[in-house]
N, C-alpha and C. Protein backbone atom coordinates (compact mmCIF):
# COMPACT_ATOMS: atom_id res chain seq x y z
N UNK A 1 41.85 17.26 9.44
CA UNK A 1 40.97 16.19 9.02
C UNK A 1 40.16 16.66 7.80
N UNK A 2 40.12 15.74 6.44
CA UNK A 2 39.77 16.25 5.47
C UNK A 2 37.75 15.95 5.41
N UNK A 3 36.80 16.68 5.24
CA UNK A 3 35.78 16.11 5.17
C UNK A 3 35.37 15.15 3.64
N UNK A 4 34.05 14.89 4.45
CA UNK A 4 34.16 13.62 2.70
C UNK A 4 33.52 14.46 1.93
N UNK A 5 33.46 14.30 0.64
CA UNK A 5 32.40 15.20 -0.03
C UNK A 5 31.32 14.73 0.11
N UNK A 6 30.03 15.75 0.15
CA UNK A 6 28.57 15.25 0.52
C UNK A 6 28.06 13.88 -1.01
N UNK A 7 27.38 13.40 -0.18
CA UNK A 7 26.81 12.69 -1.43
C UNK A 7 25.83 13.08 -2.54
N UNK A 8 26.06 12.51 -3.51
CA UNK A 8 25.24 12.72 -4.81
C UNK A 8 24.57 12.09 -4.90
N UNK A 9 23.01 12.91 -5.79
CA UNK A 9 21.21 12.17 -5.61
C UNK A 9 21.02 12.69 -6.68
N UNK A 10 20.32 11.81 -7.64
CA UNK A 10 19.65 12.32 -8.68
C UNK A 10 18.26 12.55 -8.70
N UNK A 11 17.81 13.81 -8.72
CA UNK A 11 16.57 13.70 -8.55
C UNK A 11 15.93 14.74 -9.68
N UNK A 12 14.43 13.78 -10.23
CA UNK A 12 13.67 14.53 -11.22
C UNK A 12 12.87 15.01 -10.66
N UNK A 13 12.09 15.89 -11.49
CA UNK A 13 10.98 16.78 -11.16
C UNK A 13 9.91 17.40 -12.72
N UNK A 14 8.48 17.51 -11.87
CA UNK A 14 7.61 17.32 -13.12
C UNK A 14 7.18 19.44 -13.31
N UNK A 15 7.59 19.52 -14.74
CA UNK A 15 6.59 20.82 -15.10
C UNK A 15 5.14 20.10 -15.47
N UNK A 16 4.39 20.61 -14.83
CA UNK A 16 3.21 20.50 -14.80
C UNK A 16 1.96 21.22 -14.98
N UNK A 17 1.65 21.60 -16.06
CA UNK A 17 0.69 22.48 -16.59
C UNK A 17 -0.39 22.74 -16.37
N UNK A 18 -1.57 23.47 -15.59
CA UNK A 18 -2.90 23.30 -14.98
C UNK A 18 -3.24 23.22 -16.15
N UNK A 19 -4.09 21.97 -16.29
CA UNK A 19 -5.12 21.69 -16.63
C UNK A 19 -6.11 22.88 -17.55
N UNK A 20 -6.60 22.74 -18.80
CA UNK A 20 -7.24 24.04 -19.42
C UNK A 20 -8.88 23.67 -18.33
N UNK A 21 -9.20 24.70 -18.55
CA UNK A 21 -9.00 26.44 -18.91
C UNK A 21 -8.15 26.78 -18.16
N UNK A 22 -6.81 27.63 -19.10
CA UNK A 22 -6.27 27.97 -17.87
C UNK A 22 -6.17 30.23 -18.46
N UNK A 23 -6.89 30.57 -17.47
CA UNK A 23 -6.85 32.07 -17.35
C UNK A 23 -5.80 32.75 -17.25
N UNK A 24 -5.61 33.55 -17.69
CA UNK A 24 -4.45 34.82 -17.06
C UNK A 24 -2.76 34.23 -17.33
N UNK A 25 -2.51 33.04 -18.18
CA UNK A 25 -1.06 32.44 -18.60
C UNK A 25 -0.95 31.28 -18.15
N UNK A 26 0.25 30.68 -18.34
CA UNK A 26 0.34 29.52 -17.72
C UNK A 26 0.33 29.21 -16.24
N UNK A 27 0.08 27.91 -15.51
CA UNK A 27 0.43 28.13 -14.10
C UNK A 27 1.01 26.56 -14.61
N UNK A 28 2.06 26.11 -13.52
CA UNK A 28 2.25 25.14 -13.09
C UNK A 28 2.38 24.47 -11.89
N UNK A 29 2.61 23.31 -11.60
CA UNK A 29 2.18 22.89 -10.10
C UNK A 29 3.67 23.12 -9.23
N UNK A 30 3.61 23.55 -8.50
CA UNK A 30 4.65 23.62 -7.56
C UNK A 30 4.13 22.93 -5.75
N UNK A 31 5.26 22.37 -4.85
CA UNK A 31 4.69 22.18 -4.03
C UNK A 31 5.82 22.52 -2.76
N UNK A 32 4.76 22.63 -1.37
CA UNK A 32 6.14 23.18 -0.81
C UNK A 32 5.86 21.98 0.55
N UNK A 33 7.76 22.18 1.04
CA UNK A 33 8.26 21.14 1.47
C UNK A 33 7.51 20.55 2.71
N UNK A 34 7.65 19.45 3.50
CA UNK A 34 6.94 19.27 5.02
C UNK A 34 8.17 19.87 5.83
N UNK A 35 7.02 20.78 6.72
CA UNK A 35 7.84 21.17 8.06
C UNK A 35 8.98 20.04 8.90
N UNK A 36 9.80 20.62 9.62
CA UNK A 36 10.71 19.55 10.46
C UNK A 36 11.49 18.76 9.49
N UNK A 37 11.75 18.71 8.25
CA UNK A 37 12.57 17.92 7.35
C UNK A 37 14.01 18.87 6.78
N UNK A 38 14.38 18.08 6.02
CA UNK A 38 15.51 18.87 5.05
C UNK A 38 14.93 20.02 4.24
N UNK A 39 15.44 21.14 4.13
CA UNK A 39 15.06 22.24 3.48
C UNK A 39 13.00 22.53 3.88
N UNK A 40 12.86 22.12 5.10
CA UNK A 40 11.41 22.21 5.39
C UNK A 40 10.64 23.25 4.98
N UNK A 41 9.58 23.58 4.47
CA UNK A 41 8.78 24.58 4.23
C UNK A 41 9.14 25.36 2.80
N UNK A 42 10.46 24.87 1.94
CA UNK A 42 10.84 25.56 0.74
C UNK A 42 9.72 25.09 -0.35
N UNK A 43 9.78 25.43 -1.25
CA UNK A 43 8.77 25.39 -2.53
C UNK A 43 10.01 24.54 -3.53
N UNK A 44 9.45 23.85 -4.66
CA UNK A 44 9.87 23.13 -5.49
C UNK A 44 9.17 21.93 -6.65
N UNK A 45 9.54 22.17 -7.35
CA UNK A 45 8.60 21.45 -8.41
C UNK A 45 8.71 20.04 -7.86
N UNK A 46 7.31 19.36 -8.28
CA UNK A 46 6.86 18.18 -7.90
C UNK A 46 7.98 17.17 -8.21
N UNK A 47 8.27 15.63 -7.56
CA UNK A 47 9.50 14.51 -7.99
C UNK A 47 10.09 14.01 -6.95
N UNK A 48 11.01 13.73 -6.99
CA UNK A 48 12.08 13.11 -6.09
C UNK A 48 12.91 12.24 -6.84
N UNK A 49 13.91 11.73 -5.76
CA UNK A 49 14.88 10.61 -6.11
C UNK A 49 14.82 9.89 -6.83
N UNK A 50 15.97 8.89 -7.96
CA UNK A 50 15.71 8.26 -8.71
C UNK A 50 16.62 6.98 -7.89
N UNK A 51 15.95 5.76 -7.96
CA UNK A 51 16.43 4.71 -7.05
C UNK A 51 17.52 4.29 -8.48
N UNK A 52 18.28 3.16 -7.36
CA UNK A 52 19.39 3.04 -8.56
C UNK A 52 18.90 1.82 -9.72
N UNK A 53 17.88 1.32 -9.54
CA UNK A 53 17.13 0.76 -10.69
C UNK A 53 16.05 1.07 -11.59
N UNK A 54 15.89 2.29 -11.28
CA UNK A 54 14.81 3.15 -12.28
C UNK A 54 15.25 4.02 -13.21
N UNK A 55 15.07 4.83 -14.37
CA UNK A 55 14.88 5.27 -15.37
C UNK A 55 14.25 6.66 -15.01
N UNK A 56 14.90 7.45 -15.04
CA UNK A 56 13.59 9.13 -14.50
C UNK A 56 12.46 9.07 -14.69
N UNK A 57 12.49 8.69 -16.23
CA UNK A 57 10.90 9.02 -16.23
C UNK A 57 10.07 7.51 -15.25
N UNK A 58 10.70 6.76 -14.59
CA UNK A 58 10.09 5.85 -14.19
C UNK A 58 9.73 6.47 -12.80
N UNK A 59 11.01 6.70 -12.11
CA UNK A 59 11.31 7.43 -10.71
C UNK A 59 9.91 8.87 -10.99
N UNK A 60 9.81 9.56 -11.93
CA UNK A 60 8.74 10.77 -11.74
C UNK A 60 7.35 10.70 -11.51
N UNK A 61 7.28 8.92 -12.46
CA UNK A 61 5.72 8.64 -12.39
C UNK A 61 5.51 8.11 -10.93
N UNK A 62 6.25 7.57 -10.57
CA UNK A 62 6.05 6.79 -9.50
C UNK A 62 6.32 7.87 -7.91
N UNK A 63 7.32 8.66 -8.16
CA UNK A 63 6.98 9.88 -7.11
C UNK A 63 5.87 10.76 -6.91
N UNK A 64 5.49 10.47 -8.31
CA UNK A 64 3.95 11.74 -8.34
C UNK A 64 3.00 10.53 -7.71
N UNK A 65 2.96 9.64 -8.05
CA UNK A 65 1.98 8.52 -7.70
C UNK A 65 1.70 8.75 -6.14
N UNK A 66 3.05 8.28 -5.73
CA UNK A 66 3.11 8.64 -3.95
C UNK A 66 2.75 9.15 -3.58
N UNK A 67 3.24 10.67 -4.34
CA UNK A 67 3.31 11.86 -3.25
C UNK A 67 1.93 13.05 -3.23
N UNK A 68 1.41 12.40 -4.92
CA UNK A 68 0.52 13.68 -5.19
C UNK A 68 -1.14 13.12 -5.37
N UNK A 69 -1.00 11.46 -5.65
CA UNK A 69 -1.94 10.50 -6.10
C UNK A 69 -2.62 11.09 -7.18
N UNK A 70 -1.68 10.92 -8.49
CA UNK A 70 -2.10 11.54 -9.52
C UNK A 70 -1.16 9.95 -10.56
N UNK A 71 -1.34 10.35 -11.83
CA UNK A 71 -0.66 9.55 -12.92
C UNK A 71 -0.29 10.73 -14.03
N UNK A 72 0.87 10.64 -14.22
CA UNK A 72 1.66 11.35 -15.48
C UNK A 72 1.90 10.66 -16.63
N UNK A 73 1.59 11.52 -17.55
CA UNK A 73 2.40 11.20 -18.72
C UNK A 73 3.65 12.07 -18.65
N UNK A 74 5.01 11.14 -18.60
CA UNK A 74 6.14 12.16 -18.53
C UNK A 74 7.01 12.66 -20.24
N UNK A 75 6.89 13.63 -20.77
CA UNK A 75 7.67 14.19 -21.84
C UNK A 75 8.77 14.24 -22.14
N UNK A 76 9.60 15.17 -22.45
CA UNK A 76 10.61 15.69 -22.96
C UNK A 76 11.57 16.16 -21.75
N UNK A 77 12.71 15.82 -21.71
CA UNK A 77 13.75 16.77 -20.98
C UNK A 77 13.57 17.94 -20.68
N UNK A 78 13.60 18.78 -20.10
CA UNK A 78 13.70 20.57 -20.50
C UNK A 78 14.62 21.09 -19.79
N UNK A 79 15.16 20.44 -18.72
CA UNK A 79 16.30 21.04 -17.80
C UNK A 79 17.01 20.43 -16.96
N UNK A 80 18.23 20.60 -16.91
CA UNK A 80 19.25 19.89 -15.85
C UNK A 80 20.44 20.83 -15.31
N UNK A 81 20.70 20.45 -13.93
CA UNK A 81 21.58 21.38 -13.56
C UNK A 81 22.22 20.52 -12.25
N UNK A 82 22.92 21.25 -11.58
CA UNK A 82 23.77 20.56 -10.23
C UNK A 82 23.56 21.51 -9.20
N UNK A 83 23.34 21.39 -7.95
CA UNK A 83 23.73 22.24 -7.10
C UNK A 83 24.20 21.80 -5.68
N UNK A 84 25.37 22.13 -5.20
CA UNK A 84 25.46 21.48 -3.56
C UNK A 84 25.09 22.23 -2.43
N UNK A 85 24.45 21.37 -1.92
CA UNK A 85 23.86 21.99 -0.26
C UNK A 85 25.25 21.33 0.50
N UNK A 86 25.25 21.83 1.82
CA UNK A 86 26.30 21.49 2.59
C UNK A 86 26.14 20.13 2.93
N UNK A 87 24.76 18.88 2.88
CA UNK A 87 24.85 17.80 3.32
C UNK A 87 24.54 16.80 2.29
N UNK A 88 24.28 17.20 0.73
CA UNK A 88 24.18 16.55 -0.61
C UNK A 88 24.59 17.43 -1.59
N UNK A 89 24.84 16.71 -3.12
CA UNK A 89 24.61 17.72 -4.06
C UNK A 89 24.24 16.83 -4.92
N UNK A 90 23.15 17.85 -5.32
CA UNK A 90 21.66 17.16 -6.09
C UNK A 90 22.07 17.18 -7.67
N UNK A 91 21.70 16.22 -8.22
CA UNK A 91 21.27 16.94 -10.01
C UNK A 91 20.30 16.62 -9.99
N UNK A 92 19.71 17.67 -10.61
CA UNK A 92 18.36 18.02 -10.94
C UNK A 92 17.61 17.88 -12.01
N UNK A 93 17.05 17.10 -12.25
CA UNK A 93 16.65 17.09 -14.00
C UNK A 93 14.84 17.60 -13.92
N UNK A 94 14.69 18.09 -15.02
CA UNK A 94 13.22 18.60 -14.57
C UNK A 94 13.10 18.08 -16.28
N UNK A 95 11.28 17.51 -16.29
CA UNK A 95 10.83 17.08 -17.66
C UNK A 95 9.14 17.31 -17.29
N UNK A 96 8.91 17.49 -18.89
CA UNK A 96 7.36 18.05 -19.03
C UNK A 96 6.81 17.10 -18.66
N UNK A 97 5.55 17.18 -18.36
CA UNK A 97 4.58 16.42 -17.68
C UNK A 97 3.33 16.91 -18.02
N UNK A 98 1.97 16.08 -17.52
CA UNK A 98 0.90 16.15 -17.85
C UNK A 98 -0.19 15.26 -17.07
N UNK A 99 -0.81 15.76 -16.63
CA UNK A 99 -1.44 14.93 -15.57
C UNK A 99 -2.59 13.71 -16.44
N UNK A 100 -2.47 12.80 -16.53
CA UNK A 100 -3.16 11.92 -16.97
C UNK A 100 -4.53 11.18 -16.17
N UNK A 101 -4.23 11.48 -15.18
CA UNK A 101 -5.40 11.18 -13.98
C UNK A 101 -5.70 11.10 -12.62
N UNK A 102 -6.91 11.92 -12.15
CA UNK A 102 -6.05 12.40 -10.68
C UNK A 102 -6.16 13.77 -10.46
N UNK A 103 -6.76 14.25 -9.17
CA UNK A 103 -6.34 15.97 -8.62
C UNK A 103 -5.62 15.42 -7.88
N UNK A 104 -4.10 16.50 -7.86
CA UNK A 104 -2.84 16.52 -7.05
C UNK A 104 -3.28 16.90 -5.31
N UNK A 105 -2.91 15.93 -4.73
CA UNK A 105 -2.94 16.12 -3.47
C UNK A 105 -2.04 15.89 -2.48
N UNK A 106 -1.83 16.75 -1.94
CA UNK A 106 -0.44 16.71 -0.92
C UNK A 106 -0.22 15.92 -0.09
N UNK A 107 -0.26 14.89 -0.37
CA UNK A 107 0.44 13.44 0.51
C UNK A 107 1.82 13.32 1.20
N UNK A 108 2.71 14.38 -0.02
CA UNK A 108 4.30 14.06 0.73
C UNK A 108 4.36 15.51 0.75
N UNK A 109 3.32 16.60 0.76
CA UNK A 109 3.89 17.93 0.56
C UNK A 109 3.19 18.87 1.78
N UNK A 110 3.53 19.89 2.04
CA UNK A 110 2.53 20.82 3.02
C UNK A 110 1.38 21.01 2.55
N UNK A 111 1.77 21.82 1.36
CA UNK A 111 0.91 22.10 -0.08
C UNK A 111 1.19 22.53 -0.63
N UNK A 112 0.03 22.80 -1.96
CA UNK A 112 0.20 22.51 -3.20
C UNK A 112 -0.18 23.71 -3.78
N UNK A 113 0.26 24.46 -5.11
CA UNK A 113 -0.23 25.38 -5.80
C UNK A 113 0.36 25.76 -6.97
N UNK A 114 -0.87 25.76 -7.90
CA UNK A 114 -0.79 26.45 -9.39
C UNK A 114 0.04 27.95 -9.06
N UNK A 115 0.82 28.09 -9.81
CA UNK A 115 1.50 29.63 -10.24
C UNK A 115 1.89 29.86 -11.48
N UNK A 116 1.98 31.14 -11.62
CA UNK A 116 2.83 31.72 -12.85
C UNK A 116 4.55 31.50 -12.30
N UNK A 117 4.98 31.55 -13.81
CA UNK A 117 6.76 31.48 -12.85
C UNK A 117 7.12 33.33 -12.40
N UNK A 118 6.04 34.23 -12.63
CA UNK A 118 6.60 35.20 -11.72
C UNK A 118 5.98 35.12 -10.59
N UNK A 119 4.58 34.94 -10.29
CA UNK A 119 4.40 34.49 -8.91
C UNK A 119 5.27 33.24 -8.02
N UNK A 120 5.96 32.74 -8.73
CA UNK A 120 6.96 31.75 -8.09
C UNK A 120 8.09 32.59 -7.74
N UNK A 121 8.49 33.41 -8.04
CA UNK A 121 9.40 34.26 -8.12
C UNK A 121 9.46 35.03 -6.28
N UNK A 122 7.87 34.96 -5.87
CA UNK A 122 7.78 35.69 -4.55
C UNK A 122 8.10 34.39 -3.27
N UNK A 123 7.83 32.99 -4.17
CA UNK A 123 8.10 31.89 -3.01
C UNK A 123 9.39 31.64 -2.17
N UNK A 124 9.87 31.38 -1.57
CA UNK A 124 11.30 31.36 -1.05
C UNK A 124 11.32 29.43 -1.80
N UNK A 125 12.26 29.42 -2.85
CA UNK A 125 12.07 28.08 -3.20
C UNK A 125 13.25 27.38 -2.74
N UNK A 126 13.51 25.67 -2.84
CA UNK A 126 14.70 25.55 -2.89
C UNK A 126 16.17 25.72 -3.45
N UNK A 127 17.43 26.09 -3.23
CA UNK A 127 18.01 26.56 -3.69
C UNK A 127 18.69 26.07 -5.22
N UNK A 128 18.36 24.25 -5.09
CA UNK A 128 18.41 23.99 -6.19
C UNK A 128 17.85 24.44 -7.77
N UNK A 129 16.50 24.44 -7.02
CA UNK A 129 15.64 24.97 -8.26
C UNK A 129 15.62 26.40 -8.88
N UNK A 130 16.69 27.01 -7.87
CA UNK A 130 16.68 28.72 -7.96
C UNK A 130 16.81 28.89 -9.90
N UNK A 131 18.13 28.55 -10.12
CA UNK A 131 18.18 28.41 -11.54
C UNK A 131 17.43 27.97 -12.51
N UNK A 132 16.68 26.92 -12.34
CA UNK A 132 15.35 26.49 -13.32
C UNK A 132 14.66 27.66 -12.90
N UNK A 133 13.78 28.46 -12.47
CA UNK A 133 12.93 28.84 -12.24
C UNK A 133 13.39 30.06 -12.96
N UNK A 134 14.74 30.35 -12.97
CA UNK A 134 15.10 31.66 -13.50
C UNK A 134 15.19 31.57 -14.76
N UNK A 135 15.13 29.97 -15.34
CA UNK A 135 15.13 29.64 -16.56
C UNK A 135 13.98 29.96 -17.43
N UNK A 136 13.22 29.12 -16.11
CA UNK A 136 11.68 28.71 -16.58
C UNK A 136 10.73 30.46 -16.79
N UNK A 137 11.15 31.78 -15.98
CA UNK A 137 10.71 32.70 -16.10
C UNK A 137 11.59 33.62 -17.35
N UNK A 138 12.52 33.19 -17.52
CA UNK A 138 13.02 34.10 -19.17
C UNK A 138 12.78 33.19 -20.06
N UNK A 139 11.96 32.27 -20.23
CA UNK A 139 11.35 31.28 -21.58
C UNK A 139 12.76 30.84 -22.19
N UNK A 140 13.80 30.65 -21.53
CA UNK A 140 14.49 29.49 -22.28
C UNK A 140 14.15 28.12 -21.65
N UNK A 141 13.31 27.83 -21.63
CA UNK A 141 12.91 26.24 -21.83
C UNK A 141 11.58 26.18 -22.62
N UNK A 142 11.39 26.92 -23.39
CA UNK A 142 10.54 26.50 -24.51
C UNK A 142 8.91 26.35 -24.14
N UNK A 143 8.70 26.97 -22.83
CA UNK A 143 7.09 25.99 -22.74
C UNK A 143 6.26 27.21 -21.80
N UNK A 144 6.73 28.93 -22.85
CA UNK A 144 6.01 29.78 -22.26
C UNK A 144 5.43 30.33 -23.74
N UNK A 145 5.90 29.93 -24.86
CA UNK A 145 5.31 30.27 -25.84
C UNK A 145 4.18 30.29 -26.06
């Protein structure tokens, strides 16, 4: 019996820059998953799903809205990739962001926290994001300069 292939989800996600002053380098917002769910308790940049009538950057403002009760201004592209878990396989698009109004609060998340991408480096994140993060910590995406 042949299995089906898992299904495909597009989902964005926001780099998110603390807010100046910011001390000691950049941090950005990362958040980690709710217990008892899919990939529960992993770490991963802020976003979700894009419904099949939205636009990313529409799907990002409106996930942060939900999940973090904040408002973005969403930017530039900076990263995309694929990865399959055994029960989906995700693409991942990640784009700059900027909090426009609002402290981020964990509504859809355990919690929440500013890091450097080498202190992200100690989080157990999701496996999707493994590669951005490895991106995001050797400055090929442009936004450690």
């Amino acid at each position: 019996m042949t299995r089906a292939a898992p299904r495909t989800v597009r989902v964005v996600a926001a780099l998110i820059p603390r807010p100046p002053p910011d001390d000691g380098g950049p941090r950005f917002l990362v958040q980690q998953r709710l217990p008892g769910g899919s990939r529960a308790l992993l770490w991963e940049f802020p976003g979700g799903k894009v419904e099949a009538d939205e636009t990313d950057e529409a799907a990002l403002a409106r996930e942060c809205r939900e999940e973090l009760d904040v408002e973005l201004s969403v930017g530039r592209r900076l990263w995309e990739g694929r990865h399959t878990y055994p029960d989906l396989t995700v693409e991942l698009v990640l784009y700059a962001a900027t909090l426009v109004s609002g402290e981020p609060k964990p509504l859809g998340a355990h919690q929440l926290a500013f890091h450097t991408p080498t202190e992200m480096q100690a989080l157990p994140f999701c496996e999707a994001d493994v590669p951005l993060l490895d991106d995001l910590l050797a400055g090929r995406l442009g936004v450690l300069d």
